[in-house]
N, C-alpha and C. Protein backbone atom coordinates (compact mmCIF):
# COMPACT_ATOMS: atom_id res chain seq x y z
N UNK A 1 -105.67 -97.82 104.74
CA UNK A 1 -105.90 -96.51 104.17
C UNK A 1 -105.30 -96.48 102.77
N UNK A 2 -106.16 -96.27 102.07
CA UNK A 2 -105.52 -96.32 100.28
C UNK A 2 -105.40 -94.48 100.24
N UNK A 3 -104.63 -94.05 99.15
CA UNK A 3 -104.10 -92.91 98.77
C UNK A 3 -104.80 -93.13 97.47
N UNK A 4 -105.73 -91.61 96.90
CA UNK A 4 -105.40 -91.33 95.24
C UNK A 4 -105.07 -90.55 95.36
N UNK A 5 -104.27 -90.47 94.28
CA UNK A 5 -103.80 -89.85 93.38
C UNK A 5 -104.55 -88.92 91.85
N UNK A 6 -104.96 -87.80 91.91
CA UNK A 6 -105.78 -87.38 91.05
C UNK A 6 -104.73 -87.57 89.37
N UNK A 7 -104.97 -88.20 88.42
CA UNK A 7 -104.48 -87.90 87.17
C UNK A 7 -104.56 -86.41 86.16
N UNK A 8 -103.91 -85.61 86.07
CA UNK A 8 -104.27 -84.80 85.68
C UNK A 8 -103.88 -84.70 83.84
N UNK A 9 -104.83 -84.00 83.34
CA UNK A 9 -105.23 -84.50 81.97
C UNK A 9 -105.82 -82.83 80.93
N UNK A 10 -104.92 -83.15 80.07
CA UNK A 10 -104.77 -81.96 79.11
C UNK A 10 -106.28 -81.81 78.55
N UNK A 11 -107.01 -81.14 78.50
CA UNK A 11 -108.48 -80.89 77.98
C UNK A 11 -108.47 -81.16 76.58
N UNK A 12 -109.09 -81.60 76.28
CA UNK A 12 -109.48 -82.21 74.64
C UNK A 12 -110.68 -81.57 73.88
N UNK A 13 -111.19 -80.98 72.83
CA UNK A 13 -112.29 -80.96 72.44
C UNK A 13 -112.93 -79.27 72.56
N UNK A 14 -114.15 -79.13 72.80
CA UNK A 14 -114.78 -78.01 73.38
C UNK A 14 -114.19 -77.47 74.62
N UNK A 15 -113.28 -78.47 75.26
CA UNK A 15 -112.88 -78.15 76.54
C UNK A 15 -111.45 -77.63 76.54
N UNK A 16 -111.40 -77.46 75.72
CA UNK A 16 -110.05 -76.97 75.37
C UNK A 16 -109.90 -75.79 74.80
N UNK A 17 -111.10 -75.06 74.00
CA UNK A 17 -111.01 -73.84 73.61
C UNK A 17 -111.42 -73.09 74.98
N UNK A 18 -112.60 -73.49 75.74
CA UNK A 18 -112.91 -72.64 77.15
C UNK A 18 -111.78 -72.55 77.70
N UNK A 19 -110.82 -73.48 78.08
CA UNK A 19 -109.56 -73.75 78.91
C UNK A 19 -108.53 -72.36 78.12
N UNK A 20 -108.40 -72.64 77.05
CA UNK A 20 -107.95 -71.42 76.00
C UNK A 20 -108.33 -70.23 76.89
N UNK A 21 -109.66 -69.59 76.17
CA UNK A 21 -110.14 -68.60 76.33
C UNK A 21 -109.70 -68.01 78.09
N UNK A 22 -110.31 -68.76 79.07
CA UNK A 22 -110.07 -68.38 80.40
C UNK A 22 -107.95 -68.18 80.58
N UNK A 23 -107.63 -69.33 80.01
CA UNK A 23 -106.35 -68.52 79.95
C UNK A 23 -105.82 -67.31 79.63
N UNK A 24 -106.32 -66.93 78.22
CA UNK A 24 -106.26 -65.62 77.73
C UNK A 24 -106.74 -64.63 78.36
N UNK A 25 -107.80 -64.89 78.99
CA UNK A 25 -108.64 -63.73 79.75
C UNK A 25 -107.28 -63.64 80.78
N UNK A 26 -107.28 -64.10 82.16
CA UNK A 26 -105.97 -64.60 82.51
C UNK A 26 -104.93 -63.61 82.12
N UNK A 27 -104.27 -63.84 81.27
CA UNK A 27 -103.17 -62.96 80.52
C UNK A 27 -103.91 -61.47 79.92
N UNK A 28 -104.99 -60.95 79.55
CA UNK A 28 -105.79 -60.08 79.94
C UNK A 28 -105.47 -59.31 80.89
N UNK A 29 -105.94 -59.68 81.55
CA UNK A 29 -105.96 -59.16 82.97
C UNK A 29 -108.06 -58.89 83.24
N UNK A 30 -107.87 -58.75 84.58
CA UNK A 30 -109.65 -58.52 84.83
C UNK A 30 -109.69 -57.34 85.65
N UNK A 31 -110.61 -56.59 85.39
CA UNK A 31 -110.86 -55.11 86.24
C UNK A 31 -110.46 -55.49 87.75
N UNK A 32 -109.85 -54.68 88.56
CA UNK A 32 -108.79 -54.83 90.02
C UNK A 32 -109.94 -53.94 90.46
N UNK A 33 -110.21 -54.24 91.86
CA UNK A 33 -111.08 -53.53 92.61
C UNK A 33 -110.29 -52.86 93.64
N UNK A 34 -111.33 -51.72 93.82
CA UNK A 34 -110.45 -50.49 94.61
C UNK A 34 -110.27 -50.56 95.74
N UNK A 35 -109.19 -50.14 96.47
CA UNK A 35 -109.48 -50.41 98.19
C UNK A 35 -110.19 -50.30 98.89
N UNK A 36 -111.23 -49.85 99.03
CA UNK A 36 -112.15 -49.33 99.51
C UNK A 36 -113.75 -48.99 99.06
N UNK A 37 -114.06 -50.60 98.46
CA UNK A 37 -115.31 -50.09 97.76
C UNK A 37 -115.44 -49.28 96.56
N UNK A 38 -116.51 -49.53 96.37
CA UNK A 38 -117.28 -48.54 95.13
C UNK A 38 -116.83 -49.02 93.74
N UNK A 39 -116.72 -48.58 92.64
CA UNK A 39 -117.08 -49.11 91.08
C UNK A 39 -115.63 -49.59 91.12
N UNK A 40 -115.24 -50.86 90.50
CA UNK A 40 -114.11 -51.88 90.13
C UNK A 40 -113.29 -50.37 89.20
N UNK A 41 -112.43 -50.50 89.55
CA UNK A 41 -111.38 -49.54 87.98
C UNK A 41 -111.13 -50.34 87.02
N UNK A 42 -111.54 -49.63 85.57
CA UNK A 42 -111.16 -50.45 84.40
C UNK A 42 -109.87 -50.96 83.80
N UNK A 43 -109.47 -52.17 83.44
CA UNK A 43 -108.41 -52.43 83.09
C UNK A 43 -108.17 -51.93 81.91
N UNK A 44 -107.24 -50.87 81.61
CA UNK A 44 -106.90 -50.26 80.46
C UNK A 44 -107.06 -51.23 79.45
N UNK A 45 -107.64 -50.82 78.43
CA UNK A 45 -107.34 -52.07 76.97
C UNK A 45 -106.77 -51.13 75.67
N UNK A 46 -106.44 -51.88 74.64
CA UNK A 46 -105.71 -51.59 73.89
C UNK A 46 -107.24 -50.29 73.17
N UNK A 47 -106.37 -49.53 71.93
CA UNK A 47 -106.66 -48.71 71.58
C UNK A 47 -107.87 -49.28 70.33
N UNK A 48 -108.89 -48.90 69.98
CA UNK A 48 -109.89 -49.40 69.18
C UNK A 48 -109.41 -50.41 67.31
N UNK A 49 -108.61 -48.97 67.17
CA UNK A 49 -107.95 -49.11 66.00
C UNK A 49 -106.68 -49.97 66.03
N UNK A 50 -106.24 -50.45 67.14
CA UNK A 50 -105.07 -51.43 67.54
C UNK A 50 -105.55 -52.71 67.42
N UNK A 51 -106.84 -53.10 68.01
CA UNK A 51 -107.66 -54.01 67.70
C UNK A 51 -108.10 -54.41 66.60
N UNK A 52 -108.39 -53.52 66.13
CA UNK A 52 -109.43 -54.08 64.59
C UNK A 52 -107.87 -54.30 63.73
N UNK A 53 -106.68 -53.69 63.60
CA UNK A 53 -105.91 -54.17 63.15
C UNK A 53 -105.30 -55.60 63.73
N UNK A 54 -104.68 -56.02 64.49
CA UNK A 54 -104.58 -57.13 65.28
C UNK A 54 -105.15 -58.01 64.88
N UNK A 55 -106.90 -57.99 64.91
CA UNK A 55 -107.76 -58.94 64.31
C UNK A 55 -107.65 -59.04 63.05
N UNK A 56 -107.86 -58.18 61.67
CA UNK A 56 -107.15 -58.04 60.57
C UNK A 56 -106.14 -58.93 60.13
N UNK A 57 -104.81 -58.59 61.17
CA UNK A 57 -103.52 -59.07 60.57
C UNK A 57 -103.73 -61.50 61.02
N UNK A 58 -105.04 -61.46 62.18
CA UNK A 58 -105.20 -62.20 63.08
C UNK A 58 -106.14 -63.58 61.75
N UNK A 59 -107.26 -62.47 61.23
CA UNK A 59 -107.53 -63.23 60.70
C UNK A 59 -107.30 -63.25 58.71
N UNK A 60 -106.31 -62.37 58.36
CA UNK A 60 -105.62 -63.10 57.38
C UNK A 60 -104.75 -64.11 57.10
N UNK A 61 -104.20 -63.87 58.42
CA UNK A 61 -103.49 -65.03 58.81
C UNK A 61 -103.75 -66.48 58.82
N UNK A 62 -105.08 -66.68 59.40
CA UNK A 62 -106.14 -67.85 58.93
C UNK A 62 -106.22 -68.27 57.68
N UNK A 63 -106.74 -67.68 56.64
CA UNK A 63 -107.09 -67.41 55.75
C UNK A 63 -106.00 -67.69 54.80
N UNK A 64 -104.77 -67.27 54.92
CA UNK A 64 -103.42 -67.70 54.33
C UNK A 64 -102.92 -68.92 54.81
N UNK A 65 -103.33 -69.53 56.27
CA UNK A 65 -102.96 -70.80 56.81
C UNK A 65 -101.34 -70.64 57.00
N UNK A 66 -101.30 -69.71 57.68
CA UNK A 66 -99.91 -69.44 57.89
C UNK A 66 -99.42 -69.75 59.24
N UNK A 67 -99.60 -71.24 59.86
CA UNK A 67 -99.07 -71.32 60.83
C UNK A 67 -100.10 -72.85 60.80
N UNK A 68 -99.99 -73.12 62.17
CA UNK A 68 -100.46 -74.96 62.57
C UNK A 68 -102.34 -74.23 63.00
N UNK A 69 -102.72 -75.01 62.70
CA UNK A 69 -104.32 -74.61 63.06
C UNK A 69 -104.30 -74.44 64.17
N UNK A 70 -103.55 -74.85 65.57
CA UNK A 70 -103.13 -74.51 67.05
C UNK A 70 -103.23 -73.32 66.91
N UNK A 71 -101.77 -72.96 66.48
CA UNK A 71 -101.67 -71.17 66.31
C UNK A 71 -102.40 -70.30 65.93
N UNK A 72 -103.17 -70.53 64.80
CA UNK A 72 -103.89 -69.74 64.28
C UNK A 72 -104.52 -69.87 64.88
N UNK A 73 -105.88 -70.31 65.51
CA UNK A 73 -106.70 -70.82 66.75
C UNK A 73 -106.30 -69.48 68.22
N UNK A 74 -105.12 -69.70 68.44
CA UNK A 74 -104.70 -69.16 69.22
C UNK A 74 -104.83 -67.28 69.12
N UNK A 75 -103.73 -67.31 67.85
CA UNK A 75 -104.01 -65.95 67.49
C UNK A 75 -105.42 -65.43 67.10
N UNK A 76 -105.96 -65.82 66.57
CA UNK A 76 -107.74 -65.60 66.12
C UNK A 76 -108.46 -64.92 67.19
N UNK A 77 -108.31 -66.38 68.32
CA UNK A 77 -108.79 -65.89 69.98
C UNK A 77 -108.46 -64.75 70.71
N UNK A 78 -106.57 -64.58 70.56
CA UNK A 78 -106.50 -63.49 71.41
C UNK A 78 -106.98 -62.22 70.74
N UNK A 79 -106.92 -62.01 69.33
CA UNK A 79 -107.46 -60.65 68.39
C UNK A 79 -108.87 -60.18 69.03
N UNK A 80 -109.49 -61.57 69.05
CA UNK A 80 -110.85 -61.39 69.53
C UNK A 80 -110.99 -60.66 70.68
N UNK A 81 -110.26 -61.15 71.77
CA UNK A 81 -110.43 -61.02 73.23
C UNK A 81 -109.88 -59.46 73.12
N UNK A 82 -109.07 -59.58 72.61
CA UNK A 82 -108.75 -57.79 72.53
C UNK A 82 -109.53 -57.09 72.05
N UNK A 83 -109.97 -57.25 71.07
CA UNK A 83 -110.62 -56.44 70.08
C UNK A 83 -112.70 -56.27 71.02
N UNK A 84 -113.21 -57.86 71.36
CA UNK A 84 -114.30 -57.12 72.24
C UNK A 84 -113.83 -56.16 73.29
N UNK A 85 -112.62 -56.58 73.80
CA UNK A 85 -112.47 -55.48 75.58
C UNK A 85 -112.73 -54.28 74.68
N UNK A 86 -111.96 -54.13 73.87
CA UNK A 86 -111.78 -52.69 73.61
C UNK A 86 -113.25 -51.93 72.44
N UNK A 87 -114.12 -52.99 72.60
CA UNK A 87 -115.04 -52.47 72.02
C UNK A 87 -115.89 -52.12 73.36
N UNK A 88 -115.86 -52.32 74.82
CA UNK A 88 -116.26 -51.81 75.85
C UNK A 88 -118.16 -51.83 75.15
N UNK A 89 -118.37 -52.37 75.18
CA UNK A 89 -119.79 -52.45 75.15
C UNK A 89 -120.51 -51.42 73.67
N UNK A 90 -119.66 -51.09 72.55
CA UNK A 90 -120.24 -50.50 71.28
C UNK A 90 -120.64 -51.80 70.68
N UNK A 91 -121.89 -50.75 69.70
CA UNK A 91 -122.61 -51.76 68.87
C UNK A 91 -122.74 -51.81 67.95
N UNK A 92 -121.32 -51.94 67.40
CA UNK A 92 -120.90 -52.17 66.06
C UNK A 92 -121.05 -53.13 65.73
N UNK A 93 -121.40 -53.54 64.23
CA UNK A 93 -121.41 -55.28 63.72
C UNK A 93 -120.40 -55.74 63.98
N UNK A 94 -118.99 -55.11 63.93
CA UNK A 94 -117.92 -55.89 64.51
C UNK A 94 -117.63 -55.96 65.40
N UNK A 95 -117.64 -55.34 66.66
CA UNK A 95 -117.56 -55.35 67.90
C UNK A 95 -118.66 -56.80 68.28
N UNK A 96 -120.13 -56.84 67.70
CA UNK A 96 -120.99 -58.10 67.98
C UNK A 96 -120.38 -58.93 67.45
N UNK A 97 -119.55 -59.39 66.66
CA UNK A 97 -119.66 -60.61 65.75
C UNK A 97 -118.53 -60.63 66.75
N UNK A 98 -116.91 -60.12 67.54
CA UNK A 98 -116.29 -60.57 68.16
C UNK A 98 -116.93 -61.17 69.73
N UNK A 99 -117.70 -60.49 70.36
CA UNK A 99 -118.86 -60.75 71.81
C UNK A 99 -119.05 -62.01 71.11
N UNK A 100 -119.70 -62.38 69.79
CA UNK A 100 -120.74 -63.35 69.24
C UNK A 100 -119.38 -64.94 69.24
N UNK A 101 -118.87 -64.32 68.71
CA UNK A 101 -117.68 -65.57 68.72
C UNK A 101 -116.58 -66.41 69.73
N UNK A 102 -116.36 -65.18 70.63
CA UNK A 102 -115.50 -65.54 71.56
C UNK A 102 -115.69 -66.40 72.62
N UNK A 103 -117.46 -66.44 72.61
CA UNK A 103 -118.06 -67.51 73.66
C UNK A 103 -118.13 -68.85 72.83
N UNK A 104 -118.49 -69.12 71.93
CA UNK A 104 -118.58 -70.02 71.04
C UNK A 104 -117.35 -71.22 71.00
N UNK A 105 -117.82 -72.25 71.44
CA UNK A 105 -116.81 -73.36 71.45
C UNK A 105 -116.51 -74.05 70.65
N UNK A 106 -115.33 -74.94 70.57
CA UNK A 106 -115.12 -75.88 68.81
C UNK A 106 -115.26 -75.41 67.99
N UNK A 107 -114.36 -74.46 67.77
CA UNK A 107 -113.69 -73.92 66.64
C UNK A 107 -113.17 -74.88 65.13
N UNK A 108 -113.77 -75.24 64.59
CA UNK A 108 -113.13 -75.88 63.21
C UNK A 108 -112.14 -74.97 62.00
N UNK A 109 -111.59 -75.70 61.30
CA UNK A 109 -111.15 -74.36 60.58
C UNK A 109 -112.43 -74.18 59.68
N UNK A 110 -112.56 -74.67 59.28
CA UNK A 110 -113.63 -73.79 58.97
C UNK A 110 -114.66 -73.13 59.39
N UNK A 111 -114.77 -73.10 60.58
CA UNK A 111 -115.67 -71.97 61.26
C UNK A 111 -114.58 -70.48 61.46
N UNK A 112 -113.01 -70.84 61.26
CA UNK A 112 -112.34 -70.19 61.33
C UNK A 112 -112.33 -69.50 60.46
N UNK A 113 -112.30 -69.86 59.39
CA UNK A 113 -112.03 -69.46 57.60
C UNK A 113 -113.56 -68.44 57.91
N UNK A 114 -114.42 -68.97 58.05
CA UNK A 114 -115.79 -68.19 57.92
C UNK A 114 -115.90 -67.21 58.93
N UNK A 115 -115.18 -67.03 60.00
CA UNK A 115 -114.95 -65.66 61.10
C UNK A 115 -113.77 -65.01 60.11
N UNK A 116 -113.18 -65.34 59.78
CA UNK A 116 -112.54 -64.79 59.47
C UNK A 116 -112.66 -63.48 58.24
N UNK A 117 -113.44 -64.59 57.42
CA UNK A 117 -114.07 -63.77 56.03
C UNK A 117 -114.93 -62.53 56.35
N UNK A 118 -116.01 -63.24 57.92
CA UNK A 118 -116.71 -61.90 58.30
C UNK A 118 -116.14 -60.85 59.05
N UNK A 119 -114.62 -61.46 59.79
CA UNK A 119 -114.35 -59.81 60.38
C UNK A 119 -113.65 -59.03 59.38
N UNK A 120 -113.12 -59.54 58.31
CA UNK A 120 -112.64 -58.42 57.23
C UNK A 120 -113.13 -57.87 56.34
N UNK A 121 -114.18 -58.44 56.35
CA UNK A 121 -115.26 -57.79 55.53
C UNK A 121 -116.15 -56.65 56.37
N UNK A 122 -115.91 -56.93 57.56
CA UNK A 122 -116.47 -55.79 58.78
C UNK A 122 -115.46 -54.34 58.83
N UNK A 123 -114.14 -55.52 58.99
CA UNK A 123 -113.53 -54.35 59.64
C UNK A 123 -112.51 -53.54 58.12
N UNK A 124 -112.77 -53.55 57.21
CA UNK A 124 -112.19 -53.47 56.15
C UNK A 124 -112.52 -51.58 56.32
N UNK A 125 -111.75 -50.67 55.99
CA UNK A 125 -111.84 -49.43 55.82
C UNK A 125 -112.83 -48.73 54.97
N UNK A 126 -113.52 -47.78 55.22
CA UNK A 126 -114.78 -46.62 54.50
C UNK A 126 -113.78 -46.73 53.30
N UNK A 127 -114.54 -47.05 52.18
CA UNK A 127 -113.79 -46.81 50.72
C UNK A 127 -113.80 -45.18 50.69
N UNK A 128 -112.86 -44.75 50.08
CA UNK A 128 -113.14 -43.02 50.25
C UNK A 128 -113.51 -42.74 48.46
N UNK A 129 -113.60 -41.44 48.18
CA UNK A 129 -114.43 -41.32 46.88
C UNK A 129 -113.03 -41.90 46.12
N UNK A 130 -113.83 -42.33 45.04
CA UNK A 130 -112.56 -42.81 43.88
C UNK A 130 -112.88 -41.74 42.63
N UNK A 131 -111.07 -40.89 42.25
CA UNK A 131 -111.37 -40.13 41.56
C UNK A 131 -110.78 -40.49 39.69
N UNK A 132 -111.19 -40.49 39.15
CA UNK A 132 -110.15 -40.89 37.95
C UNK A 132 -109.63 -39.77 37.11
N UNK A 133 -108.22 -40.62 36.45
CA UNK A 133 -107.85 -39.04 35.82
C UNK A 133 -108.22 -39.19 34.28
């Protein structure tokens, strides 16, 4: 009778941002179903405007290269993951472009640099009138 032994092995590649992501979801949390049947209760998510800042601070951060491409990677993802929950199904260009990205595997930095450019250019504030004196 021979024994294996399974090797177990850190994910590399595309398989490593899914491995990411499902972690994060994970730390998330996922809608808890009720005792007794009927519609799942929603897992509270952060506040709309908590998000789009988060992502903001998430992806200037990129953009400045202020940390190991790991990290930034990391932070990018979770902004995201926050920022769709809490877009709960609106159909905002930014709310899509986070849905649009978060599935998306192999992340380069520069696919980073280029999410990045588009969520601040999304989520950047209504210019209000400019008055001069």
């Amino acid at each position: 009778m021979t024994l294996f032994t399974p090797v177990l092995r850190r994910p590399r590649g595309r398989y490593a941002l899914v491995t990411s992501l499902l972690a994060a979801i994970a730390l998330v949390g996922a809608p808890s179903l009720p005792a007794r049947g009927g519609v799942p209760a929603a897992a509270p998510s952060p506040a709309l405007a908590q998000a789009i800042n988060r992502t903001r601070e998430a992806a200037q951060a990129v953009l400045d290269q202020s940390g190991t491409e790991h990290c930034l990677r990391g932070k990018l993802t979770n902004a995201l993951l926050g920022l769709s929950a809490s877009c709960a199904g609106a159909a905002s260009p930014l709310c899509e472009l986070a849905d649009r990205v978060v599935v998306t595997t192999g992340w380069s930095v520069t696919f980073m640099e280029t999410t990045a450019r588009q969520l601040l250019a999304l989520a950047a504030p209504p210019a209000g009138p400019h008055t001069q004196p």
